[in-house]
Protein backbone atom coordinates (compact mmCIF):
# COMPACT_ATOMS: atom_id res chain seq x y z
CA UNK A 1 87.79 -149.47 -3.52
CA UNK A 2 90.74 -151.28 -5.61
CA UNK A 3 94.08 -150.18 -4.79
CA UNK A 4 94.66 -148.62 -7.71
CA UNK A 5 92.00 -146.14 -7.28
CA UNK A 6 92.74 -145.79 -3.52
CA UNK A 7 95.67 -144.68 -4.58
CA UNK A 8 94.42 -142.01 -7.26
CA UNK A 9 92.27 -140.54 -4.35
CA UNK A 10 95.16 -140.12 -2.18
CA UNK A 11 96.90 -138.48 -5.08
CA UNK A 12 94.33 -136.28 -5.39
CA UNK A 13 94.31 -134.96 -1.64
CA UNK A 14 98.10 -134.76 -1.71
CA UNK A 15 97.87 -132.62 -4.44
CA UNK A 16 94.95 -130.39 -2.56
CA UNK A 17 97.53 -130.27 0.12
CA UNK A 18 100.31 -129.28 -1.94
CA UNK A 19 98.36 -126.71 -3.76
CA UNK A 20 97.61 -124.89 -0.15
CA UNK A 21 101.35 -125.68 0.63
CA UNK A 22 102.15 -123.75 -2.24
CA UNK A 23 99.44 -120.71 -1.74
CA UNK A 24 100.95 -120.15 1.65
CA UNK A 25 104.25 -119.72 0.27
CA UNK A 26 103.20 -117.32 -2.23
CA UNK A 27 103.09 -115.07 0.61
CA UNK A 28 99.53 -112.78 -0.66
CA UNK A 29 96.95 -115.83 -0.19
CA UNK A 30 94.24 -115.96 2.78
CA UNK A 31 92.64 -119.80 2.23
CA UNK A 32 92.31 -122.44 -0.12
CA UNK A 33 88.53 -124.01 -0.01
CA UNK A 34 87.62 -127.38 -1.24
CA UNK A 35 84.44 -127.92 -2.79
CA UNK A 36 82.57 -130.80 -4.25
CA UNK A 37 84.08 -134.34 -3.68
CA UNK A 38 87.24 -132.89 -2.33
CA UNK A 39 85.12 -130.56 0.41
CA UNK A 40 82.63 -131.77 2.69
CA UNK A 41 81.10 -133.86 0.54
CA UNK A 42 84.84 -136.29 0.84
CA UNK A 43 82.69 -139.90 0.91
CA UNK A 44 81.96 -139.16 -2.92
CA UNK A 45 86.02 -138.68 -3.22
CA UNK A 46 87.33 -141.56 -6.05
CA UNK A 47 89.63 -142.15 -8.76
CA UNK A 48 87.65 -140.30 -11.36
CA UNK A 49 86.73 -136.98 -9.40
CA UNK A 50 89.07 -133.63 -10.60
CA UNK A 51 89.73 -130.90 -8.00
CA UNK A 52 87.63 -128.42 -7.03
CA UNK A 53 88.43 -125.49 -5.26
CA UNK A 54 88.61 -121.75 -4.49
CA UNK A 55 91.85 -119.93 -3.76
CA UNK A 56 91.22 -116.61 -1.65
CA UNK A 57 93.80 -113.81 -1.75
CA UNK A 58 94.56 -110.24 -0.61
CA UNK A 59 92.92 -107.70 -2.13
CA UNK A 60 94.53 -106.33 -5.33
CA UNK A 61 96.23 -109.44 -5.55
CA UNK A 62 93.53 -111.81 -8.07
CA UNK A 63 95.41 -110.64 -11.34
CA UNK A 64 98.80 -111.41 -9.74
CA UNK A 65 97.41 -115.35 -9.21
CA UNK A 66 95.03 -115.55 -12.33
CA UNK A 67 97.79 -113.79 -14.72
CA UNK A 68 100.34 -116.17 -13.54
CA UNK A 69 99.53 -119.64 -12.26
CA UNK A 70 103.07 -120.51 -11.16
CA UNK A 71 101.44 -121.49 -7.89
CA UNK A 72 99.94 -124.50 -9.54
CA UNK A 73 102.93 -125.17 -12.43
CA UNK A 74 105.39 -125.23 -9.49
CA UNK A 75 104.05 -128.73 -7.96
CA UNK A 76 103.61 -130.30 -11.51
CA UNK A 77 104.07 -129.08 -14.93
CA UNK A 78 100.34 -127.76 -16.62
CA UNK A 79 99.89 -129.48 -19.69
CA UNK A 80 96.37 -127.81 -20.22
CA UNK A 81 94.42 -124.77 -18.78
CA UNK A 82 91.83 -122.18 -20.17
CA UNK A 83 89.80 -119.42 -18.77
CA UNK A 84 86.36 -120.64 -18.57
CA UNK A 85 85.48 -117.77 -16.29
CA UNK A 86 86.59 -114.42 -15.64
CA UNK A 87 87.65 -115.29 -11.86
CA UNK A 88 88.87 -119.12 -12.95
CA UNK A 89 90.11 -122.26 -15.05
CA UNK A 90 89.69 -125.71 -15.87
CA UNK A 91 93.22 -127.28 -15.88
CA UNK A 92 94.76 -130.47 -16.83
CA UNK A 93 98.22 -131.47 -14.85
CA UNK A 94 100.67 -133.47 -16.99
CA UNK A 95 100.43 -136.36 -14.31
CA UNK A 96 96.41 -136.41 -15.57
CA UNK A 97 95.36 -134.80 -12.10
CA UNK A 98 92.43 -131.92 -13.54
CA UNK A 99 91.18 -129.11 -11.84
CA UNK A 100 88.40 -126.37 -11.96
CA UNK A 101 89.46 -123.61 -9.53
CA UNK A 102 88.48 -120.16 -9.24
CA UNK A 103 90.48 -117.31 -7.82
CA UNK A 104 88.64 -114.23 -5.56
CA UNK A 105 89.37 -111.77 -2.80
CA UNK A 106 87.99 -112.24 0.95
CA UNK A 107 85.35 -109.25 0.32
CA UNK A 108 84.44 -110.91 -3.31
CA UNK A 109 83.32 -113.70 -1.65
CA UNK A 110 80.25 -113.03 -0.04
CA UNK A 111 78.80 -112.33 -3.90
CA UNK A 112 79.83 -115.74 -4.84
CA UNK A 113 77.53 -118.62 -5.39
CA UNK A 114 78.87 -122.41 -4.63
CA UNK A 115 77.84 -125.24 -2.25
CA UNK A 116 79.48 -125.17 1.22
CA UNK A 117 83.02 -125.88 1.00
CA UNK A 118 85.93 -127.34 3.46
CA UNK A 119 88.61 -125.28 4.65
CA UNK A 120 92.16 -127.22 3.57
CA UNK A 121 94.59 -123.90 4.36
CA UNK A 122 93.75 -120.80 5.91
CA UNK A 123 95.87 -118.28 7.54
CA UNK A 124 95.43 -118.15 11.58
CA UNK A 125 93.08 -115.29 12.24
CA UNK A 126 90.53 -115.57 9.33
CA UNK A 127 87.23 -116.67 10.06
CA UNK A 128 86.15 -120.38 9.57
CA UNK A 129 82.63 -119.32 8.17
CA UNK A 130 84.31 -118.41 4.48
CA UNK A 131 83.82 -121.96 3.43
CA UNK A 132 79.64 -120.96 4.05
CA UNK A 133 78.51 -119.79 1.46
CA UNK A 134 75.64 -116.37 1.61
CA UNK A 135 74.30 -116.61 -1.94
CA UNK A 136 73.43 -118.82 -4.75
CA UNK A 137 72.59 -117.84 -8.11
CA UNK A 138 73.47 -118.77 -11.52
CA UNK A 139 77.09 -118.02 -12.56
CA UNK A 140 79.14 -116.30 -15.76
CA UNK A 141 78.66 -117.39 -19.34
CA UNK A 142 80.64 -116.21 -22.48
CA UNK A 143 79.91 -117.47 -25.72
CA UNK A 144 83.14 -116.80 -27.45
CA UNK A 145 84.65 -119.96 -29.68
CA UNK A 146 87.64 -120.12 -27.28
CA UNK A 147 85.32 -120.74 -24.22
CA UNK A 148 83.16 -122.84 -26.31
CA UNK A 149 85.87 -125.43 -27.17
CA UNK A 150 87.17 -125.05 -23.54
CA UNK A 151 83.70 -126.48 -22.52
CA UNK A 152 83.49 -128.86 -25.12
CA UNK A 153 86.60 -130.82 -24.30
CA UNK A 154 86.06 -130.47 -20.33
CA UNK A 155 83.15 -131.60 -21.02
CA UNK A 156 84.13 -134.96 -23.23
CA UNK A 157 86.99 -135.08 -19.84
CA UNK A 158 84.70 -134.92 -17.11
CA UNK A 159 81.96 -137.11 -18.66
CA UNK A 160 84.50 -140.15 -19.95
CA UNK A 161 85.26 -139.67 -16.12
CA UNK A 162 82.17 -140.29 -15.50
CA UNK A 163 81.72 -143.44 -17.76
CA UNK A 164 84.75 -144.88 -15.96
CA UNK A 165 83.27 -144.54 -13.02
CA UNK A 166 79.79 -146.51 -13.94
CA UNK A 167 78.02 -143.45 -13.89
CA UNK A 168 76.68 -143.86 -18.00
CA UNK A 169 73.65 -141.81 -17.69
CA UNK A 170 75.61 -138.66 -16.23
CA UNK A 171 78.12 -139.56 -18.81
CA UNK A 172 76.03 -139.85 -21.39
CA UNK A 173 74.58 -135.77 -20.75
CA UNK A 174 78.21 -134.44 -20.54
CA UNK A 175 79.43 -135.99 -23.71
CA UNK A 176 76.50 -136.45 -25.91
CA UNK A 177 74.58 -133.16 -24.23
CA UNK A 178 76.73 -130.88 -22.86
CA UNK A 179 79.56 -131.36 -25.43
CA UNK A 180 77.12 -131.64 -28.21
CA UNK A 181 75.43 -128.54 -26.72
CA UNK A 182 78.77 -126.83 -27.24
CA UNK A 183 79.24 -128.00 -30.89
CA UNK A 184 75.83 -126.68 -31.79
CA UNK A 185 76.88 -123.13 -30.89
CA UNK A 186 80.01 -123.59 -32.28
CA UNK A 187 78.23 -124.48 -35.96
CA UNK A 188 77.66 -120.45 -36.69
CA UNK A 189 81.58 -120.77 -36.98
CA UNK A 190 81.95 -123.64 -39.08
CA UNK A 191 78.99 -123.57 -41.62
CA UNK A 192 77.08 -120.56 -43.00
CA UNK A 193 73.55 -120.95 -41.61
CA UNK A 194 70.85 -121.71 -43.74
CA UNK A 195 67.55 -119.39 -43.43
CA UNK A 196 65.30 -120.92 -41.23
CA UNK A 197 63.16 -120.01 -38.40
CA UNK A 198 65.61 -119.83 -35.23
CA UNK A 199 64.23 -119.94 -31.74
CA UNK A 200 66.61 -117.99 -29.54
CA UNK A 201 65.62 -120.37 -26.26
CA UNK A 202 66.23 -123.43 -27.99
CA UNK A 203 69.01 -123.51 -30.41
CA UNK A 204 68.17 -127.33 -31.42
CA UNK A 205 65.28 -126.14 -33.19
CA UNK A 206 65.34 -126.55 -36.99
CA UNK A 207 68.98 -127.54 -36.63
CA UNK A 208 69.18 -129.60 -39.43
CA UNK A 209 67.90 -127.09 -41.55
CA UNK A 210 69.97 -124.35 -40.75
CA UNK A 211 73.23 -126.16 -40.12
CA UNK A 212 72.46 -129.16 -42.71
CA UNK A 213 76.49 -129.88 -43.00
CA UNK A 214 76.98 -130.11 -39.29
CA UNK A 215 73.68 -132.17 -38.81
CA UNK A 216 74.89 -135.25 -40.43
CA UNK A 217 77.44 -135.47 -38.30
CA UNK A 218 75.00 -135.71 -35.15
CA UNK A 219 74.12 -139.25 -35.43
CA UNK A 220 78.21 -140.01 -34.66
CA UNK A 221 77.87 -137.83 -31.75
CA UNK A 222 74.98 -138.98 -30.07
CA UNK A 223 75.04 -143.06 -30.20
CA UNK A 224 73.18 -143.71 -26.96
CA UNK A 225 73.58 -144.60 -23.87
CA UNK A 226 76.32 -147.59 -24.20
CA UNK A 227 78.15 -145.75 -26.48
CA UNK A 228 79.81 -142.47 -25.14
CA UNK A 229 82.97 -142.94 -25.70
CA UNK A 230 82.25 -143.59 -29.41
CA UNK A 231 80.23 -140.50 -29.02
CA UNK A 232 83.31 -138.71 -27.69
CA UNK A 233 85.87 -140.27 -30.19
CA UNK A 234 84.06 -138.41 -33.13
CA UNK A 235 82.97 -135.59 -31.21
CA UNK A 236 87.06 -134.96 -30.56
CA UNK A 237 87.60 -135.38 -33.91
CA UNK A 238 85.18 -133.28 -35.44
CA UNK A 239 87.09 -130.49 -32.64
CA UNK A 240 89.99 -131.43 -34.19
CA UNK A 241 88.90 -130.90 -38.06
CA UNK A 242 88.05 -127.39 -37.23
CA UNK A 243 89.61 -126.11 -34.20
CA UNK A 244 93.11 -125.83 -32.39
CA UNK A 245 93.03 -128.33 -30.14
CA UNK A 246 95.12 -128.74 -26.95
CA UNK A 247 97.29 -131.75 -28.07
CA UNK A 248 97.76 -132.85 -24.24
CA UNK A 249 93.70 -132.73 -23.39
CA UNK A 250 93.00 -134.56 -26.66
CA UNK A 251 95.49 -137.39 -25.68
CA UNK A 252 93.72 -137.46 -22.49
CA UNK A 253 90.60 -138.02 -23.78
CA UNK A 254 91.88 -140.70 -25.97
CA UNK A 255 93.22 -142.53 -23.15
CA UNK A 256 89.92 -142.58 -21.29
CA UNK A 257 88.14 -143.54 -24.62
CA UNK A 258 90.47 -146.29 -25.38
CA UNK A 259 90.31 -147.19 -21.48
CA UNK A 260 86.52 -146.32 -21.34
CA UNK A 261 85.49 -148.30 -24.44
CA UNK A 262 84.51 -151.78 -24.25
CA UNK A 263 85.49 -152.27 -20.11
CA UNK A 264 83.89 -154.80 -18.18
CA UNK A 265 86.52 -153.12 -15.37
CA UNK A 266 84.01 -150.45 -14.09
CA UNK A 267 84.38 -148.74 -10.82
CA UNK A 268 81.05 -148.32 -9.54
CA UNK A 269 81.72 -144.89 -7.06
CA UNK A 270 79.18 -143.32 -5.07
């Protein structure tokens, strides 16, 4: 690992830290659990992973840290966030550090699904089996234009990531899938839809006849495998055209385009 991205992964742990620092002086928080690349799974840890985690409070106390996140804005100003879930948000930090957390009390977490995390805070007392989890099953979806955009531009974040990284082929399904997934639900809203047969499992069916407007745009947003951030350049844009766009997360993505596009410099990361 360069130094460079050593030192983004340190950043990123320090900032784990911090954020338990900071739930234990907000004096109504049980734990802070790290999951993903920044839980047990720490040998996958590198310069382009975000932070994952779960913050576990007192009961009656999830509105006080959802409805106000100066727990997080405290260690560095937020320069992007949006509810992607009722319990949680994706969130961009000014310094580009970005984080999906959710928020829950202790008894709320035995109905949570997620992969087994790693305890970074926890008050003395609790039990060191809350980072096992007891069930897994598929988790909340809202298909409101807000969320949709949300998801869009995570999406276009995580997946330049990705790209960055050397990891094209998961790149290339966040940014010219996911993303484009997004758009396709998001075309209802832009263009009156055309009558066609719809199939309500698989909304790519008969796209281009029902959405013929947004269709010609697809070939810009899906240029192969090579090509994502191309693919994310004009899949931003066409946000931009007809949505309000977080000015912050659309610089970011331009950065890792611009940084993304053309790079011999790859990291290759587990």
């Amino acid at each position: 690992m360069h130094a460079e991205e050593r030192n983004m992964t340190n950043r990123l742990l320090n900032r784990l830290d911090e954020i338990g620092a900071s739930l234990e002086r907000s004096g109504h928080a049980l734990a802070l659990i790290g999951l993903g690349s920044v839980g047990v799974e720490l040998e996958r840890l590198d310069a382009w992973s975000d932070l994952d985690f779960f913050a576990i409070v007192e009961q009656g106390y999830n509105d006080r840290y959802l409805g106000n996140l100066d727990w997080l804005s405290c260690l560095c100003p937020i320069a992007y966030r949006f509810q992607n879930t009722p319990d949680g948000f994706k969130l961009l930090f000014e310094d580009g550090i970005f984080c999906e957390f959710a928020v829950f009390e202790l008894a709320e977490l035995g109905a949570i699904p997620f992969s087994r995390g790693r305890i970074v805070w926890k008050v003395p007392g609790l039990d060191e089996g809350i980072g096992e989890p007891v069930v897994a099953t598929p988790a909340f979806h809202q298909s409101a234009t807000e969320w949709l955009v949300g998801e869009a531009l995570t999406n276009l974040f995580v997946g330049l990531g990705r790209f960055r990284r050397g990891e094209k082929l998961s790149a290339s399904r966040f940014i010219q899938q996911y993303a484009v997934d997004r758009v396709l639900e998001l075309s209802a809203v832009i263009e009156q839809e055309r009558r066609a047969p719809r199939d309500l499992f698989a909304n790519e069916r008969r796209f281009e006849q029902r959405f013929p407007g947004v269709a010609q745009e697809l070939q810009y947003f899906i240029q192969g495998y090579d090509r994502s951030c191309e693919s994310a350049q004009a899949l931003l844009a066409f946000l931009e055209r007809h949505f309000d766009v977080n000015q912050a997360m659309a610089e970011a993505i331009r950065a890792l385009c611009d940084s993304g596009k053309g790079s011999t410099d790859v990291w290759e990361g587990d």
